[in-house]
Protein backbone atom coordinates (compact mmCIF):
# COMPACT_ATOMS: atom_id res chain seq x y z
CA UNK A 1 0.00 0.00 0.00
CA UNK A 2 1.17 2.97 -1.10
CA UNK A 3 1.97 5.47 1.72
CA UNK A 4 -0.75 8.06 0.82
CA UNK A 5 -3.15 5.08 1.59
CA UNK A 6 -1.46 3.58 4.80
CA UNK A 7 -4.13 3.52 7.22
CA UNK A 8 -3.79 3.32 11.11
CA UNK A 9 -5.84 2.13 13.87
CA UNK A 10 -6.71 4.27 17.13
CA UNK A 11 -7.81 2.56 20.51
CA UNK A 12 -8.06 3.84 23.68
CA UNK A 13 -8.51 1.84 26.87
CA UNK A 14 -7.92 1.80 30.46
CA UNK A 15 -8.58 -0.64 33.32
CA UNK A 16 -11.01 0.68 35.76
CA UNK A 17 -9.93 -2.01 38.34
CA UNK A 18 -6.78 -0.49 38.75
CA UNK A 19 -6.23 0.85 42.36
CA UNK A 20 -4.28 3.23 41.35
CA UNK A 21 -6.55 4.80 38.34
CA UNK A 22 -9.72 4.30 40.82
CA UNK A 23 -7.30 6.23 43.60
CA UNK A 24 -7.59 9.31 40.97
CA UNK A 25 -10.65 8.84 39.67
CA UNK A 26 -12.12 8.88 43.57
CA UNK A 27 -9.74 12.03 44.11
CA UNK A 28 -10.86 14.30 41.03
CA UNK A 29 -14.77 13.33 40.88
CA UNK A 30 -15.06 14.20 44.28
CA UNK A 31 -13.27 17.43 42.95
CA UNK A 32 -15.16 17.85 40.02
CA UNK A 33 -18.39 19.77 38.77
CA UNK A 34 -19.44 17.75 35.58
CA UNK A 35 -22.58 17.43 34.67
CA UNK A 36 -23.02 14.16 33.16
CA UNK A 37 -23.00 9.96 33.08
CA UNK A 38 -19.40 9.47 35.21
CA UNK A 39 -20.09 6.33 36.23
CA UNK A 40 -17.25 3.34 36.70
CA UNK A 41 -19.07 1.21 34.26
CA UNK A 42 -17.51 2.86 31.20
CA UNK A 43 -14.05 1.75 32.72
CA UNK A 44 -14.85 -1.94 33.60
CA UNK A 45 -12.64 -4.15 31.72
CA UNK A 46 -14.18 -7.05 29.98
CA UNK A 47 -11.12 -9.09 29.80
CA UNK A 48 -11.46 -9.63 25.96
CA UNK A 49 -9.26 -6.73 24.48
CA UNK A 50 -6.41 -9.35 23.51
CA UNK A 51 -9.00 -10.54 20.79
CA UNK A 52 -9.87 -7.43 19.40
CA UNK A 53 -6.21 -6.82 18.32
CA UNK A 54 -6.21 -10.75 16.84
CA UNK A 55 -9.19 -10.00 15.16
CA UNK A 56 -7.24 -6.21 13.94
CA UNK A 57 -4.04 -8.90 12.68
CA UNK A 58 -6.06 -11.65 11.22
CA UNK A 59 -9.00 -10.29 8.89
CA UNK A 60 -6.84 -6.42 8.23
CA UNK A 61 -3.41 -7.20 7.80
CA UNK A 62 -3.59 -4.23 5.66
CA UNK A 63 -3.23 -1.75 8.82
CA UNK A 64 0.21 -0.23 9.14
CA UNK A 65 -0.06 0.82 12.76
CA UNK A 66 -2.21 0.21 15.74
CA UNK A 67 -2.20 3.30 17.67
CA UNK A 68 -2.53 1.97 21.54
CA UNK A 69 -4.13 4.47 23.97
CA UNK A 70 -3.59 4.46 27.65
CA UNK A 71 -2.64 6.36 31.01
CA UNK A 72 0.57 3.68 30.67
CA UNK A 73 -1.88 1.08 31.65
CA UNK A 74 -0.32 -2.43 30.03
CA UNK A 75 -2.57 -5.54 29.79
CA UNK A 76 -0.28 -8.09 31.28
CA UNK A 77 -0.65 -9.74 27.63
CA UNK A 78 0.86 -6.98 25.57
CA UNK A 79 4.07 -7.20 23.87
CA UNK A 80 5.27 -3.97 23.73
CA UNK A 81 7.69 -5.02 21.00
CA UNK A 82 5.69 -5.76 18.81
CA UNK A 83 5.98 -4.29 15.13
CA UNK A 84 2.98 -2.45 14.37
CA UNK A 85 2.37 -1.51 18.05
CA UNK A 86 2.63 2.28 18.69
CA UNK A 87 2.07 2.43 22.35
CA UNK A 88 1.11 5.56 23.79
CA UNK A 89 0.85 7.52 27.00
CA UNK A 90 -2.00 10.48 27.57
CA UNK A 91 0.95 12.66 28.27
CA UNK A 92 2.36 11.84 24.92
CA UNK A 93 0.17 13.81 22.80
CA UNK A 94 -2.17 15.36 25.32
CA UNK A 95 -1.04 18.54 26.67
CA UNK A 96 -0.24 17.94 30.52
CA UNK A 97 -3.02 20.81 31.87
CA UNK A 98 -5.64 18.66 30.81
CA UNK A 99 -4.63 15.53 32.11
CA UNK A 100 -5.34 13.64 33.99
CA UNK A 101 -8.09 12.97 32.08
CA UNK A 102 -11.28 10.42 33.12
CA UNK A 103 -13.24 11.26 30.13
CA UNK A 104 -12.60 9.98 26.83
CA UNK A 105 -13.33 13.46 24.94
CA UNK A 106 -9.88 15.00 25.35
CA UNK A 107 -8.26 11.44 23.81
CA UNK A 108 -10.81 11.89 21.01
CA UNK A 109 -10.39 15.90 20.27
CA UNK A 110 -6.54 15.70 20.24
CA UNK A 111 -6.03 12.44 17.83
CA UNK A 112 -4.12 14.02 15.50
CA UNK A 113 -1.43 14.94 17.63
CA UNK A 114 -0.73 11.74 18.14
CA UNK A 115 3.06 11.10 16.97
CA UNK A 116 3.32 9.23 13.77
CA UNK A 117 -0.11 9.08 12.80
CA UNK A 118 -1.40 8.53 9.06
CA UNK A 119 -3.43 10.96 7.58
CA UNK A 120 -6.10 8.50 7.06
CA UNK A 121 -6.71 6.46 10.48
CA UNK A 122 -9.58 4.51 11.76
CA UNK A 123 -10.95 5.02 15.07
CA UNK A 124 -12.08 1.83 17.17
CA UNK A 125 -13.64 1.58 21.06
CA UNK A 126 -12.49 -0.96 22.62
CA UNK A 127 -16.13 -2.66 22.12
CA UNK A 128 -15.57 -3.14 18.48
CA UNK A 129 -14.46 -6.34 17.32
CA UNK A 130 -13.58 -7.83 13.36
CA UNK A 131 -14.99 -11.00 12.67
CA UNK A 132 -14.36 -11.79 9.78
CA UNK A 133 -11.96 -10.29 6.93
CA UNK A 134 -12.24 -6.62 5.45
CA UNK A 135 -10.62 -4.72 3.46
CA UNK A 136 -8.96 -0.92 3.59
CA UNK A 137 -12.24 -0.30 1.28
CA UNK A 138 -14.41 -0.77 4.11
CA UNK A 139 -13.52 2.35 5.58
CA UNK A 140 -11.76 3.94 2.63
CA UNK A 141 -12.52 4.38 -0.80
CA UNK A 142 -10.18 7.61 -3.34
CA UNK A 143 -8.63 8.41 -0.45
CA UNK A 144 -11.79 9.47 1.37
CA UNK A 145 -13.63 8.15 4.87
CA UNK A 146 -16.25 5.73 3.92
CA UNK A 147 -19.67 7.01 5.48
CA UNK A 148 -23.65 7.44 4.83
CA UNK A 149 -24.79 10.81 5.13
CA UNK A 150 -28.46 10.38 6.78
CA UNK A 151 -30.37 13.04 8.21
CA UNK A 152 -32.25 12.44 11.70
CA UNK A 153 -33.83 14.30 14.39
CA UNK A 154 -31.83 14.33 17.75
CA UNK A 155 -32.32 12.72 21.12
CA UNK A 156 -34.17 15.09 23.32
CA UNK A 157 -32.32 15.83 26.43
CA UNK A 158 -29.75 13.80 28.44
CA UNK A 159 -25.97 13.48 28.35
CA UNK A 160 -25.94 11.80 24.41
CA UNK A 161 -28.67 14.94 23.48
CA UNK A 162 -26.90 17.34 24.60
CA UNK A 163 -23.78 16.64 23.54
CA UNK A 164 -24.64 15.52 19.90
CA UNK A 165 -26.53 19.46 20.21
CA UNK A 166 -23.23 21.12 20.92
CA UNK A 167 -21.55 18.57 17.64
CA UNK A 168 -24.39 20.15 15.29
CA UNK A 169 -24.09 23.46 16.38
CA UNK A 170 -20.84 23.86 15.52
CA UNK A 171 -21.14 22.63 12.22
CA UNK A 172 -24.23 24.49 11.43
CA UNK A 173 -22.28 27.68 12.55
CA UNK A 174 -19.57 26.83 9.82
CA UNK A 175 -21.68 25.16 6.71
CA UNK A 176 -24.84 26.56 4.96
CA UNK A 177 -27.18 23.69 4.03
CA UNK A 178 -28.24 24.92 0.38
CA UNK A 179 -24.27 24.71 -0.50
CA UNK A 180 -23.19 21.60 1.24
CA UNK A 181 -26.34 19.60 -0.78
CA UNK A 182 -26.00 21.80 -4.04
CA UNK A 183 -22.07 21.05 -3.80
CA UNK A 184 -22.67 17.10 -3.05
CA UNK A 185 -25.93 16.10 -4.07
CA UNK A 186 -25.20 12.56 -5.04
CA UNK A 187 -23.57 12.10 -1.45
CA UNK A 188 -26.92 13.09 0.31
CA UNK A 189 -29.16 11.03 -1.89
CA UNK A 190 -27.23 8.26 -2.86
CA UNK A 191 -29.38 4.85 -3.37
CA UNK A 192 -26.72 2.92 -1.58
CA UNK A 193 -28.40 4.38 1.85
CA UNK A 194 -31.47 1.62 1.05
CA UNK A 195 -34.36 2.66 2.94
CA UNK A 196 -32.70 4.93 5.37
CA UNK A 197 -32.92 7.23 2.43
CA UNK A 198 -36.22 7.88 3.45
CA UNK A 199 -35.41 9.64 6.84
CA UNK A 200 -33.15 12.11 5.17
CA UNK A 201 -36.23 12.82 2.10
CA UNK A 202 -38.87 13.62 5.24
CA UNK A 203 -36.58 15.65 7.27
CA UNK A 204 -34.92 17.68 4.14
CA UNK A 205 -37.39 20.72 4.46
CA UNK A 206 -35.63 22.11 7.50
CA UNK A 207 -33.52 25.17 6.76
CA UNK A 208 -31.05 23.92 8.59
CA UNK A 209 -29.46 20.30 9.13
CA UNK A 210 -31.75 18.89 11.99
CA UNK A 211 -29.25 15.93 13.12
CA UNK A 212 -27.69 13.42 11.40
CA UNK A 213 -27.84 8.89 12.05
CA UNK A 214 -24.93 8.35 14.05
CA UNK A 215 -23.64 4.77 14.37
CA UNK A 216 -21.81 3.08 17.26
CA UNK A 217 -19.03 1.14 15.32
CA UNK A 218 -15.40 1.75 13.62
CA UNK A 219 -14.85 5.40 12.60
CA UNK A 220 -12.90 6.64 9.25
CA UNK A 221 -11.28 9.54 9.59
CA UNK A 222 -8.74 12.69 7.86
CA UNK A 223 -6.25 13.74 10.57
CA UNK A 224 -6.50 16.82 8.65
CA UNK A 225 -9.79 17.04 9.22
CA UNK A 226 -8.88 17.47 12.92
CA UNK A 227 -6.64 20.28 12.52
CA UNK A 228 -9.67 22.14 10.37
CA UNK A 229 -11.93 21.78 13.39
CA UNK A 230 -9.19 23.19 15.55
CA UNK A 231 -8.52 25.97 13.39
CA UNK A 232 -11.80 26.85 13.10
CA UNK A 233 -13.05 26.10 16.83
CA UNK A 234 -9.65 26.19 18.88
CA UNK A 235 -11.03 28.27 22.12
CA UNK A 236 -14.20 25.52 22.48
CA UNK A 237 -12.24 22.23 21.69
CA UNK A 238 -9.46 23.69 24.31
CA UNK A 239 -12.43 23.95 27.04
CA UNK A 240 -13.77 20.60 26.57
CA UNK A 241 -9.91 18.84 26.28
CA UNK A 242 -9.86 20.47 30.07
CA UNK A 243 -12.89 18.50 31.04
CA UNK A 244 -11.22 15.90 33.67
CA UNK A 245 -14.84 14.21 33.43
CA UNK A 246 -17.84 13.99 30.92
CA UNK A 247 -19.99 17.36 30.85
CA UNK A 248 -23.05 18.32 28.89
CA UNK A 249 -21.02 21.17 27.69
CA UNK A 250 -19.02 18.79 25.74
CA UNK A 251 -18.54 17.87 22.02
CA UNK A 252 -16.78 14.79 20.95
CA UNK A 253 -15.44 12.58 17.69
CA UNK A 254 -18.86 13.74 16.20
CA UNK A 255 -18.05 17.02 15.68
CA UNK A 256 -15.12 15.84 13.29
CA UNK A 257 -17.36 13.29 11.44
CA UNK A 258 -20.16 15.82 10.80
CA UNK A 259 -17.55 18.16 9.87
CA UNK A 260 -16.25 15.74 7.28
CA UNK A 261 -19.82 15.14 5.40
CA UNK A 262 -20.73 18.62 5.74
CA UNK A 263 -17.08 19.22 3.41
CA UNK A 264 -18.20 16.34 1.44
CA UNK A 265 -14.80 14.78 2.44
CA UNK A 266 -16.85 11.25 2.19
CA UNK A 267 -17.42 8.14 0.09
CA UNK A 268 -20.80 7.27 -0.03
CA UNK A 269 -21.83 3.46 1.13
CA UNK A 270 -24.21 1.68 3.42
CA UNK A 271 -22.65 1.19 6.52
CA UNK A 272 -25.37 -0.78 8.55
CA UNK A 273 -24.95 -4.15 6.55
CA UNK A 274 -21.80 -5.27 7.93
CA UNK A 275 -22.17 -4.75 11.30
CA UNK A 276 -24.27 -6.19 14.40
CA UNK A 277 -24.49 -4.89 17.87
CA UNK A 278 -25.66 -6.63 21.66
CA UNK A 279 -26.03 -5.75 24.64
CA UNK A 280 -23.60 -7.59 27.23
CA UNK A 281 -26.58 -8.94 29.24
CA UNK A 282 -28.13 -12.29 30.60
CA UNK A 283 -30.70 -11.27 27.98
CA UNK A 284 -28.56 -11.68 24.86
CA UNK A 285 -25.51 -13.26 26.11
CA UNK A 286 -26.45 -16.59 24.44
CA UNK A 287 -26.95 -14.20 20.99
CA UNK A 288 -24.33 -12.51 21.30
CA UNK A 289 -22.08 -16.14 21.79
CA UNK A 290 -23.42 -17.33 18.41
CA UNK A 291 -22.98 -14.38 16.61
CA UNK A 292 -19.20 -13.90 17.47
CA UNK A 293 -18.86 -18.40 16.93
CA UNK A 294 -21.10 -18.23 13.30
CA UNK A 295 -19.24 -14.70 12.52
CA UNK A 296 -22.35 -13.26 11.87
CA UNK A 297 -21.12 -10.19 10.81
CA UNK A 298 -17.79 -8.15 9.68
CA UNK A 299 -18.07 -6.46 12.92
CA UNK A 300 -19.07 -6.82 16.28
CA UNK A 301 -19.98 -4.17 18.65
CA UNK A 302 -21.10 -5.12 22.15
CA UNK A 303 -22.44 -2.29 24.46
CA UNK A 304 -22.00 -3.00 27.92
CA UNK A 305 -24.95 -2.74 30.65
CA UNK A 306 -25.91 -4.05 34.24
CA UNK A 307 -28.87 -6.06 33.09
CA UNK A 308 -26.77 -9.66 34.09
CA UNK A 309 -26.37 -11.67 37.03
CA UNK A 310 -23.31 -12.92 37.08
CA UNK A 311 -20.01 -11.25 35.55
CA UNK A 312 -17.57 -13.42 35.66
CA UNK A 313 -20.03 -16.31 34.28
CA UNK A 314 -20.97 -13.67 31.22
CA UNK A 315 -17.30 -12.60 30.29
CA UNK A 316 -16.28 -16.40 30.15
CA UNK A 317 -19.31 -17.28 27.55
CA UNK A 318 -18.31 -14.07 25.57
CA UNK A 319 -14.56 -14.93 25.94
CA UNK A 320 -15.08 -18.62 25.13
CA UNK A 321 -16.89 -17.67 22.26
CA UNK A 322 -14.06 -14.94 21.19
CA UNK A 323 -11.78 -17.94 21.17
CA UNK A 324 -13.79 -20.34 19.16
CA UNK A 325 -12.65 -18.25 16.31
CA UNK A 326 -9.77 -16.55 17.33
CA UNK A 327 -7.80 -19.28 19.21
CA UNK A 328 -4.08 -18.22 18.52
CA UNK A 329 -2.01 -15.43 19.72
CA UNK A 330 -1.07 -12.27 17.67
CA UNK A 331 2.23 -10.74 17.03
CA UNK A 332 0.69 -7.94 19.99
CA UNK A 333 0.75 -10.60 22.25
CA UNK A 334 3.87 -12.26 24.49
């Protein structure tokens, strides 16, 4: 691959059972004033991250660099020699007044500063798993972020309403609607959306943008899309990278992805048919098994929850299913 088409991986993680990281998490919430969802859950560690990079080196050998996110947290696992491995440290590329951080939007706003990072670089949670194989085409095609461009009406109130609120309105304050459709037209109502076309035909009578159909999975993105955004919106990404904890003030990746189909810096495609998502529950644990054993899908995402009995029961079905298909040890691994 050529290098104006290497593309990277980004994951962040950390390990909420860590006495140390729960020492300063205690410490600063009790400190803090943020007004939203702060709860440990988003740090409890499922024990399965070791299969989302074999699932990264099996089915997308293609990737030239997995960009590895952490406070300096190391699963015991990792082999920090290993060749496509960049690992790095918050204070690496995060300037140190904001840090340290317990919320996930500074790691996401500052991205591109991360050292070494291609232009065109995938984002991934660390509750999105590969499958089965894909190619670089999955998430780009002519150089450009693959993505559907579907219009939708926000989620009224609560942490994920406000905050995809703040995303729009700083890209309505930046793109006129008549242009970005005149300027793209085939990217707004392009039959490869399917029947989600027909959200974005009712709601295209607002003057303005009214939202757009996010999706929880793998994100395709310009790094110099980042540094437009900053550029443009410096003093309010700078506020938000000081947020030690999640606040309804903030904005997060969004901002950049709605930035990037409001420039028409996209390639049109469907991306709801290769994908499948569960919750990690009693409910669907026994889905969820089959679905990672019968590779269902290209990817997996799996949204954790409290709605299960038994954790340590749940994460050995999930895990035992993980290595049905993904018995062997990657080059990430000692």
């Amino acid at each position: 691959m050529e290098s104006s088409q290497q593309i990277d991986i980004v994951i962040p993680w950390v390990d909420g059972s860590d006495p140390e990281w729960q020492a300063g998490f205690k410490k600063y919430r009790a400190q803090a004033t943020g007004r939203d969802d702060n709860s440990e859950i988003r740090y409890r560690d499922w024990d399965n991250l070791q299969y989302l990079f074999r699932g990264i080196e099996k089915f997308a050998p293609w990737v030239r660099k997995v960009h590895f996110v952490t406070t300096g947290q190391k699963p015991k696992w990792l082999n920090m020699d290993a060749p496509k491995l960049n690992f790095v440290r918050h204070e690496d590329f995060i300037p140190k007044e904001w840090l340290p951080t317990f919320s996930v939007r500074p790691i996401e706003l500052n991205m591109h500063r991360i050292e070494g990072l291609s232009e065109r670089f995938v984002f991934f949670n660390d509750d999105y798993f590969l499958l089965r194989p894909v190619k670089p085409e999955r998430f780009f095609r002519g150089g450009l972020p693959c993505d559907m461009a579907i219009l939708d009406t926000l989620p009224m109130g609560g942490p994920r309403g406000h905050m995809l609120m703040n995303d729009m309105d700083v890209v309505i304050r930046h793109f006129d609607k008549n242009k970005v459709l005149k300027d793209n037209p085939g990217k707004w109502l392009n039959p490869k959306y399917g029947s989600q076309l027909l959200r974005s035909v009712a709601l295209m009578p607002f003057s303005v943008f009214p939202g757009f159909r996010n999706h929880h999975m793998p994100q395709a993105f310009l790094k110099s899309t980042f540094r437009e955004v900053w550029e443009a919106e410096g003093p309010l990404l700078r506020e938000v990278s000081g947020h030690r904890f999640r606040d309804i003030t903030d904005v997060n990746q969004y901002v950049f992805r709605f930035w990037q189909l409001m420039s028409g810096k996209f390639h049109p495609v469907n991306l709801a048919k290769d994908s499948c998502r569960f919750n990690l529950s009693d409910r669907e644990a026994d889905k969820l098994a089959e679905a990672i054993r019968t590779q269902k899908r290209d990817i997996l995402v799996m949204a954790d929850s409290e709605d299960f009995s038994d954790f340590g029961a749940l994460v050995t079905k999930i895990n035992s299913a993980f290595d049905a298909i993904l018995p062997e040890k990657s080059s990430f691994e000692i």
